[in-house]
C-alpha atoms as a PDB file:
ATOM      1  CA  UNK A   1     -16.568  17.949  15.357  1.00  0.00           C
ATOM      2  CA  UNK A   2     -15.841  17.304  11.811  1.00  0.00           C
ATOM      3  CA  UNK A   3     -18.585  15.681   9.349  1.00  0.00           C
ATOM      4  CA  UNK A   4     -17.578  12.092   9.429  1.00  0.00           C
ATOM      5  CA  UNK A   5     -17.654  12.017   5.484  1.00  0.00           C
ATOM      6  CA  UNK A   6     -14.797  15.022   5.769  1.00  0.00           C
ATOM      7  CA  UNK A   7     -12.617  12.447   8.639  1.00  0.00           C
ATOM      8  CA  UNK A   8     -12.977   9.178   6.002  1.00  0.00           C
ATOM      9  CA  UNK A   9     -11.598  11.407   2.844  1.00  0.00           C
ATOM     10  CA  UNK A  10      -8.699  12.877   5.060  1.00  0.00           C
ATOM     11  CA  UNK A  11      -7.581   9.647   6.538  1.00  0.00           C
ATOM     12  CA  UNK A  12      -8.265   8.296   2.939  1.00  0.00           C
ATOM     13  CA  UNK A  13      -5.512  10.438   1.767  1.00  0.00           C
ATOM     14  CA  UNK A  14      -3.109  10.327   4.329  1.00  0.00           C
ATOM     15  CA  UNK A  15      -2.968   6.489   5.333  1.00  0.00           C
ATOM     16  CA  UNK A  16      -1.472   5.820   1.730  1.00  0.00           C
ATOM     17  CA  UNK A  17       0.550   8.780   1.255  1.00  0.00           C
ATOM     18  CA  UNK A  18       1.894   8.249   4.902  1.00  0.00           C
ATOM     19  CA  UNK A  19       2.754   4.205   4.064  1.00  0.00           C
ATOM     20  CA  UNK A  20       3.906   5.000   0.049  1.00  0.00           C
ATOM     21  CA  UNK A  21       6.173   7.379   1.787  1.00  0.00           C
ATOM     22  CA  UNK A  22       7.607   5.021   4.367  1.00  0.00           C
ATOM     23  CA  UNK A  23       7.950   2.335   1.464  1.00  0.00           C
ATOM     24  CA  UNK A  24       9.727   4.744  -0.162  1.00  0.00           C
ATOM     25  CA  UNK A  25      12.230   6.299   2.201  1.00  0.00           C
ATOM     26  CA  UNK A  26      12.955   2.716   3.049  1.00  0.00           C
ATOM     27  CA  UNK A  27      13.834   2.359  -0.307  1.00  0.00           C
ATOM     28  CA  UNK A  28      15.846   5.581  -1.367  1.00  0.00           C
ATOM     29  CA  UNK A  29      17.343   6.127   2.232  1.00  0.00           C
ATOM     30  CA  UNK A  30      17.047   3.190   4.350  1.00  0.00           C
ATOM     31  CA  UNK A  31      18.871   0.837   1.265  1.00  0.00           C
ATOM     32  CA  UNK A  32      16.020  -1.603   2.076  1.00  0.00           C
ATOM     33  CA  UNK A  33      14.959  -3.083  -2.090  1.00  0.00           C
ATOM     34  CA  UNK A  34      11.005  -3.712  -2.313  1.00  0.00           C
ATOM     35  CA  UNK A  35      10.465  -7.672  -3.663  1.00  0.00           C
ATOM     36  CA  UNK A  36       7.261  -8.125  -5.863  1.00  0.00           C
ATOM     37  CA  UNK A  37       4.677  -8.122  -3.595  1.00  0.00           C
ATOM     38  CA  UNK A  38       6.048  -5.164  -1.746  1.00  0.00           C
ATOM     39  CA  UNK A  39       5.451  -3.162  -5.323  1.00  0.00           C
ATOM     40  CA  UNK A  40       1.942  -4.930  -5.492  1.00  0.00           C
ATOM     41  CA  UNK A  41       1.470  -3.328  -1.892  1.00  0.00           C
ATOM     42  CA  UNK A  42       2.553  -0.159  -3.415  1.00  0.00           C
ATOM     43  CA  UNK A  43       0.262   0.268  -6.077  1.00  0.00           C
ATOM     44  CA  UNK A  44      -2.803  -0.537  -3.993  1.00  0.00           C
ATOM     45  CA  UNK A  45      -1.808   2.083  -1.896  1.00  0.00           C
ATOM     46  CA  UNK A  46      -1.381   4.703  -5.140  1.00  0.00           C
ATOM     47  CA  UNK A  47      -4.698   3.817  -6.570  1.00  0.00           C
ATOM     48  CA  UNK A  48      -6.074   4.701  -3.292  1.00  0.00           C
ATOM     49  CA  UNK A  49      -4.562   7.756  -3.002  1.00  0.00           C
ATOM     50  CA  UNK A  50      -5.556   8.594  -6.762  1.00  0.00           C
ATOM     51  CA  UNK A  51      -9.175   7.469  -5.236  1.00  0.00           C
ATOM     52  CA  UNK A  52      -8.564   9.992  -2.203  1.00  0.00           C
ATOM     53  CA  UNK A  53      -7.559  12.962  -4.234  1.00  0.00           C
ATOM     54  CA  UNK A  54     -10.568  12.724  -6.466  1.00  0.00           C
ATOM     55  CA  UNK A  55     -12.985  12.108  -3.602  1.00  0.00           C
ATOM     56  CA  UNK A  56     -11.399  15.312  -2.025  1.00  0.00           C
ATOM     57  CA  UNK A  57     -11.769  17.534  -5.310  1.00  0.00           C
ATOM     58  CA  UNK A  58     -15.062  16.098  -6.407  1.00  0.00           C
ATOM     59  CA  UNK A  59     -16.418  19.324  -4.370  1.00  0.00           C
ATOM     60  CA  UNK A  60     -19.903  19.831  -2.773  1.00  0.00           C
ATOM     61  CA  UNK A  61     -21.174  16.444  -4.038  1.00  0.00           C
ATOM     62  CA  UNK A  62     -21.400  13.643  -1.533  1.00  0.00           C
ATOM     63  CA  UNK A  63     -22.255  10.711  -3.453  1.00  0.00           C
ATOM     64  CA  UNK A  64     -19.513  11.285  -5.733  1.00  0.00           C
ATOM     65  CA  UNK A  65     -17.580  11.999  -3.045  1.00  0.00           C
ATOM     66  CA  UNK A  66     -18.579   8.837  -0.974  1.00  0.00           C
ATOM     67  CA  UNK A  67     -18.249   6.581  -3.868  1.00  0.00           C
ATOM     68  CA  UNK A  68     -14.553   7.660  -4.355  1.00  0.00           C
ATOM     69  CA  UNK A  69     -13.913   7.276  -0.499  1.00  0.00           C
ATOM     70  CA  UNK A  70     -14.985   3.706  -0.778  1.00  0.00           C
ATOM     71  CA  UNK A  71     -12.597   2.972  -4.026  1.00  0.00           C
ATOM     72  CA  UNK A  72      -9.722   4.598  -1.552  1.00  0.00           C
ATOM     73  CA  UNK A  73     -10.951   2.502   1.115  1.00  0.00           C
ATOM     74  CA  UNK A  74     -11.051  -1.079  -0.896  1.00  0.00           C
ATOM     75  CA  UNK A  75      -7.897  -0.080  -2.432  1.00  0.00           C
ATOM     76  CA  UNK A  76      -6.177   0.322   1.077  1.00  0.00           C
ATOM     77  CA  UNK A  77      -8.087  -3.029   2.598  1.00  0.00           C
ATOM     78  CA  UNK A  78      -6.125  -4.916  -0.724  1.00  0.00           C
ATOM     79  CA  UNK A  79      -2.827  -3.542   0.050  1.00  0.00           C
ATOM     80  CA  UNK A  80      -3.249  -4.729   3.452  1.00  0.00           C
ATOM     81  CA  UNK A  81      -4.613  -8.107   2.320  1.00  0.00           C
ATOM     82  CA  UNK A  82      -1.376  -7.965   0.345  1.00  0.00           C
ATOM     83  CA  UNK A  83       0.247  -7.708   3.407  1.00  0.00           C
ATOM     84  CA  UNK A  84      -0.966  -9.785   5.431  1.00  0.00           C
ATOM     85  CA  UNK A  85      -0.499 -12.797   2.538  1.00  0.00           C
ATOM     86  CA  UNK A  86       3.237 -11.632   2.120  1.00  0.00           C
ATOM     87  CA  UNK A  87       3.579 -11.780   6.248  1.00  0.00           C
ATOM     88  CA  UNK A  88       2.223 -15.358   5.898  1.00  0.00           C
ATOM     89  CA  UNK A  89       5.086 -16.148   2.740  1.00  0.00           C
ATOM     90  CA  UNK A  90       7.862 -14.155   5.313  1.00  0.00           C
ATOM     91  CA  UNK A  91       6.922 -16.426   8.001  1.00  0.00           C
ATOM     92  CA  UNK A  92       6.631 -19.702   5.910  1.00  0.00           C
ATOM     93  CA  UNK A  93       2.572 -20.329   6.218  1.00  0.00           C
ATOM     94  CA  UNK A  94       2.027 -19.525   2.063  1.00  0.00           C
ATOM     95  CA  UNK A  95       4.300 -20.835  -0.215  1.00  0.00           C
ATOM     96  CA  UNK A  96       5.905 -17.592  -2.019  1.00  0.00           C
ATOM     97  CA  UNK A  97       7.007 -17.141  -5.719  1.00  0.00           C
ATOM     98  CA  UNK A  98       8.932 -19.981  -7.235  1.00  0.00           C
ATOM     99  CA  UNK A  99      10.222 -17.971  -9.779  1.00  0.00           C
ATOM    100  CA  UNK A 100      12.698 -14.962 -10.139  1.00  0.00           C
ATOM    101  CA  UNK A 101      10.562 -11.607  -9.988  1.00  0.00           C
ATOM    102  CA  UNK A 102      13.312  -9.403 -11.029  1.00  0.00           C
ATOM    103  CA  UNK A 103      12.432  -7.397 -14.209  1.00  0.00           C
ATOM    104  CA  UNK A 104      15.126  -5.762 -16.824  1.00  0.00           C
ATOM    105  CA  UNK A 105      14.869  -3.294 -19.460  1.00  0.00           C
ATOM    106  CA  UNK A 106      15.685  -3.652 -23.171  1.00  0.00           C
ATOM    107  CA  UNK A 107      19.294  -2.579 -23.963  1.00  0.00           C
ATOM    108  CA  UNK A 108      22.405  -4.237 -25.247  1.00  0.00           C
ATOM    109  CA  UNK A 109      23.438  -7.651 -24.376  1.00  0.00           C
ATOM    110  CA  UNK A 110      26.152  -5.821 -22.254  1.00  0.00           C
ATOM    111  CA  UNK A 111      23.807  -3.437 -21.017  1.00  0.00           C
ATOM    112  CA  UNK A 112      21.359  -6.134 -19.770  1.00  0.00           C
ATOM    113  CA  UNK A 113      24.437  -8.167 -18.668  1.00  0.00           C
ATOM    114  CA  UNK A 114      25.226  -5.656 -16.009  1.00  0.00           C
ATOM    115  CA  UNK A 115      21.780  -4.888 -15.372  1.00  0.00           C
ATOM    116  CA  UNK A 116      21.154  -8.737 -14.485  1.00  0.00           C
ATOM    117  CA  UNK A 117      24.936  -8.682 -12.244  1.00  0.00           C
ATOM    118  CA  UNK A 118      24.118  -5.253 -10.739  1.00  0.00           C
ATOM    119  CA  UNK A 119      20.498  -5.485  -9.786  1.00  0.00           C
ATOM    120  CA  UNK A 120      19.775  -7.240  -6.250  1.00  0.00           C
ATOM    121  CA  UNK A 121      17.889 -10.355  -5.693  1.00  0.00           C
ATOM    122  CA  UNK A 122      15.162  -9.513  -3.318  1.00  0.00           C
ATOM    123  CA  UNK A 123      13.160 -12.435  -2.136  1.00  0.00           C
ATOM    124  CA  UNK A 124       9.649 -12.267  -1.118  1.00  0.00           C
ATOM    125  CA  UNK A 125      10.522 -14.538   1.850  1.00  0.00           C
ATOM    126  CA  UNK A 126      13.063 -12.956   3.863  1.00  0.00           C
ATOM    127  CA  UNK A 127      12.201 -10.230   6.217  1.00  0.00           C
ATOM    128  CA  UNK A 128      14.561  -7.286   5.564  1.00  0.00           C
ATOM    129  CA  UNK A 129      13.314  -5.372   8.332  1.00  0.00           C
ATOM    130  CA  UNK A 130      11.501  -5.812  11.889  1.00  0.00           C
ATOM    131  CA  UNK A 131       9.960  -3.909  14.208  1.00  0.00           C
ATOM    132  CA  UNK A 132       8.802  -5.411  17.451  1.00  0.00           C
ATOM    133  CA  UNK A 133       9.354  -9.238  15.090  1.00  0.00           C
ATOM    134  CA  UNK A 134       6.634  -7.490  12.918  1.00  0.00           C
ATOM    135  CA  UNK A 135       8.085  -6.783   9.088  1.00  0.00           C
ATOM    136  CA  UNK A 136       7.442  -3.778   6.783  1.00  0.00           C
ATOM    137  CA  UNK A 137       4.701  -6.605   5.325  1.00  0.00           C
ATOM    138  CA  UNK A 138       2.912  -7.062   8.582  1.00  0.00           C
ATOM    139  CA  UNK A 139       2.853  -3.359   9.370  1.00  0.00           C
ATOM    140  CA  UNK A 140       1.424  -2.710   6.398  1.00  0.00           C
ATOM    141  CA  UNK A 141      -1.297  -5.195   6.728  1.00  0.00           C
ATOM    142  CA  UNK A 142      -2.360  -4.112  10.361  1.00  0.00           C
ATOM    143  CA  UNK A 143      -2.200  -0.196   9.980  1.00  0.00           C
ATOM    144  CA  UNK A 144      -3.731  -0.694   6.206  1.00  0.00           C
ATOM    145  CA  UNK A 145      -6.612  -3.199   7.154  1.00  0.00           C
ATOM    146  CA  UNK A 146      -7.778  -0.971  10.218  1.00  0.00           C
ATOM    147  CA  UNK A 147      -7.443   2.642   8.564  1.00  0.00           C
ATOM    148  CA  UNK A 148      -9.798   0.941   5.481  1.00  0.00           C
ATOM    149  CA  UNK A 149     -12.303  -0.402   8.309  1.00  0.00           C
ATOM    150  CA  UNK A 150     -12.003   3.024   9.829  1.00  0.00           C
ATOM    151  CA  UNK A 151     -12.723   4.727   6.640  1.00  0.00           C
ATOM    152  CA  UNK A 152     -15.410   2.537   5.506  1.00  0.00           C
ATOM    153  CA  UNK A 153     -17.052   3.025   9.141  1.00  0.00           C
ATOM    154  CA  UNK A 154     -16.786   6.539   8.839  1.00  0.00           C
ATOM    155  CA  UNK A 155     -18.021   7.597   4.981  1.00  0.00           C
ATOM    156  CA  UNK A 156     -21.576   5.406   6.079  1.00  0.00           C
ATOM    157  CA  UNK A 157     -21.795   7.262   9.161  1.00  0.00           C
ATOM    158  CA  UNK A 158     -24.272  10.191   8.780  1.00  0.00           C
ATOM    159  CA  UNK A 159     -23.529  14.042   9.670  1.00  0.00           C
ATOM    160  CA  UNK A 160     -25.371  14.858  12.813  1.00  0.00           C
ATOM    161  CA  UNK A 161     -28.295  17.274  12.419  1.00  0.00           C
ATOM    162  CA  UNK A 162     -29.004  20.137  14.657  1.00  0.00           C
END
């Protein structure tokens, strides 16, 4: 069996490469446009993976090591608390934004005119997708809140001696 320090920095890197690229192909192939929490999701999710990736090349030194598991681990548990809170706005039990989220580049007044006509309004309270009457947001919360638990549980385990 694998040291359980080697399992936590494995699943460290793959739970938010594995969800950022979900997020993504829903974006780029399934037509499905991320609101402002789902970015907020996202970028939980690429600190963690910039947290897994050094954890992984920090080498033969555990602490190190260990320390950066954790930061990938926290950063994965707040994307899923990110989730879970933008479940609750999908479903109505939080109140959601109250103002537009969409952001627009500089440009010309014509540029930004088209910009503002062209770009879609993507509210943080609709559900654009379901599976099983869970949404992207509550699939992110349960698979990213139990892979950090997972992760934390495993980088305090110690390797067995023999």
């Amino acid at each position: 069996m694998r040291e359980p320090l080697g399992l936590a920095k494995a699943l460290a890197l793959l739970v938010p490469a594995t969800l950022l690229a979900g997020a993504y192909g829903s974006q780029y192939w399934g037509g499905l446009h991320p609101c402002e929490m789902c970015h907020w999701q996202r970028w939980a999710h690429a600190a963690g993976l910039g947290f897994a990736i050094v954890a992984i090349l920090g080498g033969r030194m555990p602490d190190r090591g260990r320390s950066f598991v954790w930061l990938a681990a926290l950063s994965i548990l707040a994307s899923g608390a990110i989730g879970a809170y933008h479940a609750g706005v999908e479903l109505g039990y939080f109140e959601g934004f109250t103002q537009c989220t969409s952001s627009l580049g500089g440009g010309s007044t014509d540029d930004l005119l088209k910009k503002i006509f062209d770009a879609p309004l993507i509210r943080c309270d609709e559900i654009q997708w379901s599976l099983f009457g869970i949404s992207m947001a509550g699939w992110n919360a349960i698979l990213s809140l139990a892979s950090a638990l997972v992760i934390l549980w495993l980088s305090f385990k110690r390797p067995r001696t023999r």
